[in-house]
Protein backbone atom coordinates (compact mmCIF):
# COMPACT_ATOMS: atom_id res chain seq x y z
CA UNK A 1 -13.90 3.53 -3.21
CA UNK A 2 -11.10 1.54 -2.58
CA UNK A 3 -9.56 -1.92 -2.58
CA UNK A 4 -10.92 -4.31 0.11
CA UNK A 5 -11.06 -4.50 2.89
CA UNK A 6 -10.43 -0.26 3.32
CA UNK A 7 -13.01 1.84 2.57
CA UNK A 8 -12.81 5.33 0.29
CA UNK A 9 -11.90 8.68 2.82
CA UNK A 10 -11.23 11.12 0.56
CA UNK A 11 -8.47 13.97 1.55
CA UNK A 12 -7.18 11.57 3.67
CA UNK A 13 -3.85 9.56 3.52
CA UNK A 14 -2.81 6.61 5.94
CA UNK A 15 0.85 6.34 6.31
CA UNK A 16 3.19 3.71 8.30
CA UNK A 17 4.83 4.75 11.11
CA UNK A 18 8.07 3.97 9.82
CA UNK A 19 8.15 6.85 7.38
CA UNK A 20 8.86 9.43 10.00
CA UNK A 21 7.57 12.25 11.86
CA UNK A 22 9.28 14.60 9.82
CA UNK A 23 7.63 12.96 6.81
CA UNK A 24 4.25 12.53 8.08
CA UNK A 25 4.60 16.34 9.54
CA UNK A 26 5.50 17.55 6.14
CA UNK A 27 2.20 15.81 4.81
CA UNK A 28 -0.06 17.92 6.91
CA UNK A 29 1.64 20.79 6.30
CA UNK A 30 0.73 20.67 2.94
CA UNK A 31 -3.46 19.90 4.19
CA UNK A 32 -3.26 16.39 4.38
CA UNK A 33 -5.45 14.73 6.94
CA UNK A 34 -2.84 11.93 7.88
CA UNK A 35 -3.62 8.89 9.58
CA UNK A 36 -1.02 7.21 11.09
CA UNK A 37 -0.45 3.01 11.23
CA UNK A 38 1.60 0.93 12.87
CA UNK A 39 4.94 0.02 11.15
CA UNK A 40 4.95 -3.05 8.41
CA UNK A 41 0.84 -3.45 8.94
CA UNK A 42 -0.29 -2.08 4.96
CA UNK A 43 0.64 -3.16 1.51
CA UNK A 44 -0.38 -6.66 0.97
CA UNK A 45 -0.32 -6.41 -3.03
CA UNK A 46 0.49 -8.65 -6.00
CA UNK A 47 0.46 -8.85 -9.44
CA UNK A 48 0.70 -9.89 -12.62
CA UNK A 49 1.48 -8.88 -16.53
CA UNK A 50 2.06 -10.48 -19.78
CA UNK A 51 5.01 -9.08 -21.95
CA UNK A 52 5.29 -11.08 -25.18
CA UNK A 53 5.08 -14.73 -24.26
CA UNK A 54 6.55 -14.10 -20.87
CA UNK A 55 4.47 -14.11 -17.84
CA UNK A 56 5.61 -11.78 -14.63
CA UNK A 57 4.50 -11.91 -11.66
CA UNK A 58 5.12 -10.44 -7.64
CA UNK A 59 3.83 -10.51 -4.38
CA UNK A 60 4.41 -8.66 -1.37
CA UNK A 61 4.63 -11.34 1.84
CA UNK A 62 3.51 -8.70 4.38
CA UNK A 63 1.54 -10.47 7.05
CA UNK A 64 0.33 -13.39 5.06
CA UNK A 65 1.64 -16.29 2.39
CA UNK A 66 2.33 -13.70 -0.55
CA UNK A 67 2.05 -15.36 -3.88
CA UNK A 68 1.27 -14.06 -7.98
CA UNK A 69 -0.04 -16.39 -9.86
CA UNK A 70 -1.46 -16.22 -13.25
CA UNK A 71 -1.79 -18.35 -17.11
């Protein structure tokens, strides 16, 4: 499967726009079924690690708030 909300399509890759034709034309030259998104509309992600007593975190503001949080 995959994470929510996109569901599991294996041998397939969706790709932004943005990346190029060139790019997205190499992919299915190699067999790639390639689906093809609008720019900037995937990759909402965050996260979060502990190293040592530090706490890092990220977020990717794409489309909503972005935020990390953790304790």
């Amino acid at each position: 499967s995959s994470f929510y909300p996109r569901l599991s399509h294996p041998g397939q890759v969706t790709i932004e726009s943005r990346y190029g034709v060139s790019l997205i034309n190499e992919l299915r030259d190699r067999g790639h079924k390639v689906e093809v998104e609008s720019d900037w509309s995937l990759g909402r992600c965050s996260a979060a690690v502990r190293d040592g007593n530090l706490l890092r975190a990220a977020a990717n503001p794409r489309q909503m708030q972005g935020y990390a949080v953790g304790r």
